[in-house]
C-alpha atoms as a PDB file:
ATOM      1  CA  UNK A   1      -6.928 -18.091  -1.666  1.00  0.00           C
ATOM      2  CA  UNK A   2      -8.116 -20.375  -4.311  1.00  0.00           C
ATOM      3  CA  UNK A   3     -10.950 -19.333  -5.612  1.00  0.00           C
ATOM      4  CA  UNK A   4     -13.416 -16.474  -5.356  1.00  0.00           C
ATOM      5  CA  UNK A   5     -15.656 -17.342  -2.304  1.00  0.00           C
ATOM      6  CA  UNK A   6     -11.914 -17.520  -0.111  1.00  0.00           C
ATOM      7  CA  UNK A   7     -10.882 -14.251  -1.339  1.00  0.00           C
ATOM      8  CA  UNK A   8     -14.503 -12.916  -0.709  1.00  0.00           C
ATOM      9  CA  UNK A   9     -14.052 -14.293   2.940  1.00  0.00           C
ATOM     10  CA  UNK A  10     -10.510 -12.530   2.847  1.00  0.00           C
ATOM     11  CA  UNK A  11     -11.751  -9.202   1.414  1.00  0.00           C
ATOM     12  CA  UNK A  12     -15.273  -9.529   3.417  1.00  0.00           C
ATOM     13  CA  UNK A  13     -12.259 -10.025   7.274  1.00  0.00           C
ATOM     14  CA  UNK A  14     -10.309  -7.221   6.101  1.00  0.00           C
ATOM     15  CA  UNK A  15     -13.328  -4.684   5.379  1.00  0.00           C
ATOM     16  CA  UNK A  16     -14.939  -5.480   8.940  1.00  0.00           C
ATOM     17  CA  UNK A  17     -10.818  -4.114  10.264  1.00  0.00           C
ATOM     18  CA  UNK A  18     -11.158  -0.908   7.827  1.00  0.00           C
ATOM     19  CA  UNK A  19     -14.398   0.039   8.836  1.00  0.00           C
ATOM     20  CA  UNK A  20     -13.126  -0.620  12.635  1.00  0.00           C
ATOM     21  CA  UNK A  21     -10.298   1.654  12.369  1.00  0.00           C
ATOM     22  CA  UNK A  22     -12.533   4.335  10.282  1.00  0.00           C
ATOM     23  CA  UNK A  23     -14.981   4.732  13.030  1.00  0.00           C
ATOM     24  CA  UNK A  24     -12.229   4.721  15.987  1.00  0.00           C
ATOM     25  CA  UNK A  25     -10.572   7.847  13.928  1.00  0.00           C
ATOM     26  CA  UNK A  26     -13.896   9.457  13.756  1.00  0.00           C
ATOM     27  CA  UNK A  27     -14.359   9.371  17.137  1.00  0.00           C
ATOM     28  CA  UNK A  28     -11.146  10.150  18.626  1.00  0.00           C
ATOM     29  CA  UNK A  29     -10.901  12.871  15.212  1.00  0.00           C
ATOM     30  CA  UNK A  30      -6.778  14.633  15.680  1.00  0.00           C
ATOM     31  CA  UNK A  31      -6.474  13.348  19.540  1.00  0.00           C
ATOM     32  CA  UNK A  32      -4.252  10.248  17.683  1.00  0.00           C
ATOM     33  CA  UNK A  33      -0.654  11.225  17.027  1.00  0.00           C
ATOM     34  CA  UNK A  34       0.803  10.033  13.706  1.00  0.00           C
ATOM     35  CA  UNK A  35       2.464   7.143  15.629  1.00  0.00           C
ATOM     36  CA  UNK A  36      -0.437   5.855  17.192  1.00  0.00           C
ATOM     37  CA  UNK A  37      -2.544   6.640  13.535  1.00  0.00           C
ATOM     38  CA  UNK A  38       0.477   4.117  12.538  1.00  0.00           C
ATOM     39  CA  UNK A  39      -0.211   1.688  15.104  1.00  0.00           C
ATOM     40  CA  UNK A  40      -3.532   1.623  14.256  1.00  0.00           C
ATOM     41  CA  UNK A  41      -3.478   1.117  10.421  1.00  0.00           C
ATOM     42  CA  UNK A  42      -0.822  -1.439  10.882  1.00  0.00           C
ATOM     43  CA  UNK A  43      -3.543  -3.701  12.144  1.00  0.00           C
ATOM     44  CA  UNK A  44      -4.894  -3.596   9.125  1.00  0.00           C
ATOM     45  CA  UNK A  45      -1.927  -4.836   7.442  1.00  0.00           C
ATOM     46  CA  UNK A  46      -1.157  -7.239   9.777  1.00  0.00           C
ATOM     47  CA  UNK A  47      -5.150  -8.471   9.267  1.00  0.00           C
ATOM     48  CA  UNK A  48      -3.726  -8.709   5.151  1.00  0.00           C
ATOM     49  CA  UNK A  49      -1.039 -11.276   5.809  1.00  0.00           C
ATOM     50  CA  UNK A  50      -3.415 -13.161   7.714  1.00  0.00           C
ATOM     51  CA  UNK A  51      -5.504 -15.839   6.201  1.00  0.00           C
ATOM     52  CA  UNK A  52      -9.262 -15.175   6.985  1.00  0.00           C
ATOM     53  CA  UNK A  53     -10.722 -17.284   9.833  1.00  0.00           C
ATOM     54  CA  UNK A  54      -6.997 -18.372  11.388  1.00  0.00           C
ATOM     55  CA  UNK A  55      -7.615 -19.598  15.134  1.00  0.00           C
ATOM     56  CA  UNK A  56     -11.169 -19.933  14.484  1.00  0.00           C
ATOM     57  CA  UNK A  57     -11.972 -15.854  15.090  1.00  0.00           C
ATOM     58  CA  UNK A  58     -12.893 -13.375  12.332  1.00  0.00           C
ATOM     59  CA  UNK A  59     -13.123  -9.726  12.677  1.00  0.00           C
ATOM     60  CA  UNK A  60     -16.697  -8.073  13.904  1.00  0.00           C
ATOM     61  CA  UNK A  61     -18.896 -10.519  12.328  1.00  0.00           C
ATOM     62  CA  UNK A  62     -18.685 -14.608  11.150  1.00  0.00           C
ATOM     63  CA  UNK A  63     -17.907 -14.130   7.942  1.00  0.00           C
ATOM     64  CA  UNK A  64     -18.242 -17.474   6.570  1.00  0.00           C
ATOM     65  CA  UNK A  65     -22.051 -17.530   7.502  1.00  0.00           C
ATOM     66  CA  UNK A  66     -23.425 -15.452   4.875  1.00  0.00           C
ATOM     67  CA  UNK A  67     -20.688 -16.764   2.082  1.00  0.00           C
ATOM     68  CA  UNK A  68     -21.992 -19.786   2.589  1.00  0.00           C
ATOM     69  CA  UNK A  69     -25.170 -19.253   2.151  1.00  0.00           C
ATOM     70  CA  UNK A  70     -24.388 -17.398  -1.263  1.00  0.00           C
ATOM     71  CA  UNK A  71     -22.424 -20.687  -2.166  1.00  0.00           C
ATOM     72  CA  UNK A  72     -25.775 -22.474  -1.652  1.00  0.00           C
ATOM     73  CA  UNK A  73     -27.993 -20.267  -3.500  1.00  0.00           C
ATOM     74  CA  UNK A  74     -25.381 -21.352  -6.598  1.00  0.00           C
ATOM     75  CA  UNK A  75     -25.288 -25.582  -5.680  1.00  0.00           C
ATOM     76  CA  UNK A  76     -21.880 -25.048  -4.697  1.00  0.00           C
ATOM     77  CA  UNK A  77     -21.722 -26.866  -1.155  1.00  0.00           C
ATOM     78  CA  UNK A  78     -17.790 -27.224  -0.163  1.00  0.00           C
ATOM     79  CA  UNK A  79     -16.708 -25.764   2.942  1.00  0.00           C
ATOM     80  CA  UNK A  80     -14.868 -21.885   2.231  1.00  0.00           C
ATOM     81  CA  UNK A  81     -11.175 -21.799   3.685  1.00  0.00           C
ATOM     82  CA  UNK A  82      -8.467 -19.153   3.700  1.00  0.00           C
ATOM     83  CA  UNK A  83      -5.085 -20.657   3.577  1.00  0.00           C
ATOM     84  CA  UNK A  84      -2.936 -18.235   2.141  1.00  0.00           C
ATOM     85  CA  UNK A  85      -3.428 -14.055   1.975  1.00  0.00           C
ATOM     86  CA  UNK A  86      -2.754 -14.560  -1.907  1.00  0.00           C
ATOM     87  CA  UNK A  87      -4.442 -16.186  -4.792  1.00  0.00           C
ATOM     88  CA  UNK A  88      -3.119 -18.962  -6.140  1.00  0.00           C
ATOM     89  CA  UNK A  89      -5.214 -20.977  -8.968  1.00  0.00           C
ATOM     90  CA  UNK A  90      -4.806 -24.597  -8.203  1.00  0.00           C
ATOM     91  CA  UNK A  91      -6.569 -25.961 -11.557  1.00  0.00           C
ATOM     92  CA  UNK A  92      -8.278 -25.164 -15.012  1.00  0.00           C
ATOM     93  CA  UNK A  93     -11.045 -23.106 -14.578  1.00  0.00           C
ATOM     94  CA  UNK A  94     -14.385 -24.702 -15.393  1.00  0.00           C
ATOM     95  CA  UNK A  95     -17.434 -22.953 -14.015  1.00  0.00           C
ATOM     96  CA  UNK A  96     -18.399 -19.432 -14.081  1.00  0.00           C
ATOM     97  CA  UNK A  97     -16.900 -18.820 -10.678  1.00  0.00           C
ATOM     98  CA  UNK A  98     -13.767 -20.151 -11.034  1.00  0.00           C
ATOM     99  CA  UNK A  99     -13.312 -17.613 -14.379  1.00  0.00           C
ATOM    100  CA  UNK A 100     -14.146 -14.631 -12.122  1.00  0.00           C
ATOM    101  CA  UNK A 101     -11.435 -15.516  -9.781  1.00  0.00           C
ATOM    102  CA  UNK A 102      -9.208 -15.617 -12.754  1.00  0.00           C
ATOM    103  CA  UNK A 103     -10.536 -12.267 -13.975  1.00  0.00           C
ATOM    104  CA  UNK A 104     -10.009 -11.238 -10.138  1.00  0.00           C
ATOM    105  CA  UNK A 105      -6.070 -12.287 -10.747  1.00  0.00           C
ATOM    106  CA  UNK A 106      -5.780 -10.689 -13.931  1.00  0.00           C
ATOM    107  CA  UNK A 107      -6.856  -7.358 -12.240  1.00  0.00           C
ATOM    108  CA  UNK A 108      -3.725  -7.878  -9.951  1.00  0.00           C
ATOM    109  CA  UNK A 109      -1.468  -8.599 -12.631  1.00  0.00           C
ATOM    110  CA  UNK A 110      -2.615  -4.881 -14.550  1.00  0.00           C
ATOM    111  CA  UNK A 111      -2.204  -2.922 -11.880  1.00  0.00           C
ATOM    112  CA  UNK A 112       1.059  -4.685 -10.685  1.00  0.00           C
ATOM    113  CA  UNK A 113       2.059  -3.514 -14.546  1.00  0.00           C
ATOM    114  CA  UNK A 114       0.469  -0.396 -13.910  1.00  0.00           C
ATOM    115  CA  UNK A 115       2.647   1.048 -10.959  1.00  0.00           C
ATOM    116  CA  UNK A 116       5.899  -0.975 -12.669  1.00  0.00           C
ATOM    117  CA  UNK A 117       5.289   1.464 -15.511  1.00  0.00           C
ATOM    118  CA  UNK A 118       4.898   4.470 -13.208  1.00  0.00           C
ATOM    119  CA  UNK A 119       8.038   3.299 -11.626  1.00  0.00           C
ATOM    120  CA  UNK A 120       9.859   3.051 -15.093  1.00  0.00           C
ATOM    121  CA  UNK A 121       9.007   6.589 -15.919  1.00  0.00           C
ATOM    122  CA  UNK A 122      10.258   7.791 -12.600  1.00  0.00           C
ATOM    123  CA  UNK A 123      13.010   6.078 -12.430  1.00  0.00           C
ATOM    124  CA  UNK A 124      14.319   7.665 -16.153  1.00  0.00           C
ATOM    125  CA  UNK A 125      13.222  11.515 -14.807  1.00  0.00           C
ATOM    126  CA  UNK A 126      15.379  11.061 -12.067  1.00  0.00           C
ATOM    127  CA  UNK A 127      18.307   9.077 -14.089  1.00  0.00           C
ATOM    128  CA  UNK A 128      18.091  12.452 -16.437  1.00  0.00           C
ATOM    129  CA  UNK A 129      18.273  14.900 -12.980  1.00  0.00           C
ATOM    130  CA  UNK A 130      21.824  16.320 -11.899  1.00  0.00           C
ATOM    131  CA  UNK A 131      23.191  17.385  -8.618  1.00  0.00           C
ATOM    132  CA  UNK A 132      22.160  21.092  -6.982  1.00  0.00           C
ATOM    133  CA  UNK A 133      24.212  23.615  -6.498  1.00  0.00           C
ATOM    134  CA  UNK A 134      26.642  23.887  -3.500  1.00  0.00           C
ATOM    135  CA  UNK A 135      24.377  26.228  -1.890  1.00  0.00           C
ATOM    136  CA  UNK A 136      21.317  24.070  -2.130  1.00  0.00           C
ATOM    137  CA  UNK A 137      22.856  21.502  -0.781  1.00  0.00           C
ATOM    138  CA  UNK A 138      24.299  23.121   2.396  1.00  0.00           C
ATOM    139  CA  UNK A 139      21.044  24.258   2.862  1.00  0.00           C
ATOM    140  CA  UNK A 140      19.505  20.919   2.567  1.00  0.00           C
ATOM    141  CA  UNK A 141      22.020  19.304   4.898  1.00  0.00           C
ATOM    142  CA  UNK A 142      21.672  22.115   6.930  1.00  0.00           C
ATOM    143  CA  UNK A 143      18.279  21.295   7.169  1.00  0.00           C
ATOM    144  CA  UNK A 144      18.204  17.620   7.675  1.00  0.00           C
ATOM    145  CA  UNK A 145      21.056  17.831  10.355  1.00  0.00           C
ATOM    146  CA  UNK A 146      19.300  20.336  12.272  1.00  0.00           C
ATOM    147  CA  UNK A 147      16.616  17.350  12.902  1.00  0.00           C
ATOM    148  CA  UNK A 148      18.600  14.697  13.167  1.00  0.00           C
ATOM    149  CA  UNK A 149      18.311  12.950  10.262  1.00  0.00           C
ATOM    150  CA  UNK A 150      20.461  11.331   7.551  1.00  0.00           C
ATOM    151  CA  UNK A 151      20.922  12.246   3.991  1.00  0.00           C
ATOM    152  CA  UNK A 152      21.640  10.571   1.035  1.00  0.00           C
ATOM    153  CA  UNK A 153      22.053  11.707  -2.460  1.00  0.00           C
ATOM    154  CA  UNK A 154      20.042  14.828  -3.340  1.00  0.00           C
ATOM    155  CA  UNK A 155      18.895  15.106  -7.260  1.00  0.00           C
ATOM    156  CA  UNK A 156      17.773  18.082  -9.038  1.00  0.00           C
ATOM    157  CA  UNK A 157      14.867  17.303 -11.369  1.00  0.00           C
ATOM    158  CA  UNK A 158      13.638  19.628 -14.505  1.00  0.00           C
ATOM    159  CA  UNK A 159       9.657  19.828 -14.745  1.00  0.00           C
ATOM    160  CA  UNK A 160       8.575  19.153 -11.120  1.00  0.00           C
ATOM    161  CA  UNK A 161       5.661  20.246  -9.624  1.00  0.00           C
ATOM    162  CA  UNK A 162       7.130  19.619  -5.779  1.00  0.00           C
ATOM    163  CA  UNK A 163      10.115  17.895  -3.902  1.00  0.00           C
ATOM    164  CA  UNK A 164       9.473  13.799  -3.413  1.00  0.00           C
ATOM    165  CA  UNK A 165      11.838  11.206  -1.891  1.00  0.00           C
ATOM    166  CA  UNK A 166      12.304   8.614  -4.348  1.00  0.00           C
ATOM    167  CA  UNK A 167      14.109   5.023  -3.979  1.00  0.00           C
ATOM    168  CA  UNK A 168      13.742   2.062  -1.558  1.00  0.00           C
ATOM    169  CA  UNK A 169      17.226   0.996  -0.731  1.00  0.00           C
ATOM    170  CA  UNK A 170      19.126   4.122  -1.212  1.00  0.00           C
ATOM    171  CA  UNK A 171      16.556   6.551  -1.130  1.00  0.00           C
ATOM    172  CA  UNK A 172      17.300   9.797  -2.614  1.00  0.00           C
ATOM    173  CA  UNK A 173      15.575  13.896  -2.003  1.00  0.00           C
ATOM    174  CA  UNK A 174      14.386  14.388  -5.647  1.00  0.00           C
ATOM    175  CA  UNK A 175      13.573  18.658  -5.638  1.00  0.00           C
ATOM    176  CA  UNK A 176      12.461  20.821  -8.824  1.00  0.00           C
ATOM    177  CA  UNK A 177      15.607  22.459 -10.526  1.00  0.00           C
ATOM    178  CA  UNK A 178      13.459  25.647 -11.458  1.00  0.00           C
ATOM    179  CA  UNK A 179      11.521  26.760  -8.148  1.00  0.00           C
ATOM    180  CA  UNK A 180      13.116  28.437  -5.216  1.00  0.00           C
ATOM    181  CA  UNK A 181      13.738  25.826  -2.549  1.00  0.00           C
ATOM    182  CA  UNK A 182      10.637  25.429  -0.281  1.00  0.00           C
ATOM    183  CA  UNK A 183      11.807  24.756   3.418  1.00  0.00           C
ATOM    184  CA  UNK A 184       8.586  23.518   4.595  1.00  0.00           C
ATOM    185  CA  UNK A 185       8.365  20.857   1.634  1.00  0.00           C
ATOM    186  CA  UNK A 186      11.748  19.735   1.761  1.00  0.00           C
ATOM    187  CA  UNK A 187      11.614  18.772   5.577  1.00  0.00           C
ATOM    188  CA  UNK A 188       8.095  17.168   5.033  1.00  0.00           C
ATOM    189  CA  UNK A 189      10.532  15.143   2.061  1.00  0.00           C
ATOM    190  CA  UNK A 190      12.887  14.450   5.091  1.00  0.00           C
ATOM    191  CA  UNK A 191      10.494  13.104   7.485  1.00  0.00           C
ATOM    192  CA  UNK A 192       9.975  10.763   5.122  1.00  0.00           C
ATOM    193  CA  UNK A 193      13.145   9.845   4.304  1.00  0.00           C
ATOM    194  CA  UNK A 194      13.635   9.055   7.985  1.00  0.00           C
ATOM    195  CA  UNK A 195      10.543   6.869   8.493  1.00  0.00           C
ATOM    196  CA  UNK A 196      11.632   4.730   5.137  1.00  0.00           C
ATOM    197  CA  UNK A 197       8.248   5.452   3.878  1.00  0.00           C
ATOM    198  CA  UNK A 198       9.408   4.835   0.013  1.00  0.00           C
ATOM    199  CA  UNK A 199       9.664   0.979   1.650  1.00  0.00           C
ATOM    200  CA  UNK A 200       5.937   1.693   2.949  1.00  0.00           C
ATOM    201  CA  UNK A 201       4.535   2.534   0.058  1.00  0.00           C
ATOM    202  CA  UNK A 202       5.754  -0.302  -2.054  1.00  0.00           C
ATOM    203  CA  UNK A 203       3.897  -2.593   0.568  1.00  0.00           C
ATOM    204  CA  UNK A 204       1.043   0.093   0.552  1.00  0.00           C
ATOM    205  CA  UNK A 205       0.672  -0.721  -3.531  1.00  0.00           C
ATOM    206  CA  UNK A 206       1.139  -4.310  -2.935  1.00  0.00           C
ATOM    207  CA  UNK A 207      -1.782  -4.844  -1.001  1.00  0.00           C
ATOM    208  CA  UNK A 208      -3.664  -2.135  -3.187  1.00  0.00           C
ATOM    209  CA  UNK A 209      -3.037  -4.411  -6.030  1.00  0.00           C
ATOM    210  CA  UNK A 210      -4.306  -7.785  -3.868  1.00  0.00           C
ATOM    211  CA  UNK A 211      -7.431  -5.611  -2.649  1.00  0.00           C
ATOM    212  CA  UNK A 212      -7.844  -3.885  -6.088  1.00  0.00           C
ATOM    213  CA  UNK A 213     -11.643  -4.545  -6.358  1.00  0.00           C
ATOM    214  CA  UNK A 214     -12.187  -3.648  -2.532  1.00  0.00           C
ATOM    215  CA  UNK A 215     -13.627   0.343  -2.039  1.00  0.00           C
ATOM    216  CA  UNK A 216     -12.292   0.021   1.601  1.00  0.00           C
END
């Protein structure tokens, strides 16, 4: 994407998927297990990587038809293309359109710095957490083996509202040092710890950031 009318054809391909998927949810409601509800969304990620318009197709509707005409309306008359999922500026900005693609960047950049921050300030909580107690942990690993799944470190937390998995290589359970141990929570945390969701959700965020400016 280098300029604003690309990433509008981008945003504009993408948005035509996400409404897709919302109306195929609403009509099959809970009759899609969480692996199919998976399947499904990953469409929409796969549509992300891909630059708007590739093989000649776009999603639901031409796209490029009514960005065009915009472009028009504003004397602008060069042909919109898509060749990368990410902006990139390619020269000095000059007109009013090329300044809102940079303010379009900078909004990446701030929330980019925005989740690095959040990531900061979890990553010092859990630096400052210990490890449970012997019987926690049996109970834990009791837990997780009696579903099959592997554990890694466990790390007891002051000040936390609920258990979380934290980490994207060597994820770790994170669980509140004061509460009593909450079975159902903790093997919620372990589901995700199996699916490598923490590796999800940084690619999650990473489109979030690229799509900031995009309600769908």
């Amino acid at each position: 994407m280098f300029d604003i009318w690309s990433f509008l054809l981008q945003t504009l391909t993408i948005s035509g998927v996400a409404a897709l998927i919302l109306l195929i949810k609403a009509l099959f409601k809970d009759k899609l297990s969480p692996k199919w509800q998976f399947a499904v969304w990953s469409v929409l990620g796969i549509i992300m990587l891909l630059p708007a318009g590739m093989f000649g197709r776009y999603t639901l509707f031409r796209w490029q038809i009514p960005i065009e005409i915009m472009k028009s309306f504003f004397g602008e008359y060069s042909f919109t293309r898509v060749l990368f999922p990410i902006p990139i500026i390619s020269s000095i900005p000059r007109t009013q359109f090329d300044w809102l693609f940079v303010l379009y960047i900078l909004g990446i950049v701030i929330h980019l710095f925005s989740y690095a921050i959040s990531y900061v300030k979890l990553h010092r909580a859990v630096r400052r957490g210990d490890e449970p107690c012997e019987e926690r942990r049996r109970h834990i690993q009791t837990l997780a083996a009696a579903h099959g799944i592997k554990l890694g470190r466990i790390v007891e937390v002051s000040g936390l509202p609920s258990a979380f998995v934290y980490g994207v290589f060597r994820p770790a359970l994170v669980i509140p040092a004061e509460n009593e141990l909450n079975e159902k929570i903790v093997l919620h945390e372990l589901f995700h710890l199996k699916n490598r969701d923490t590796l999800w959700s940084v690619v999650i965020c990473a489109f979030r950031c690229l799509h900031w400016c995009n309600p769908l």
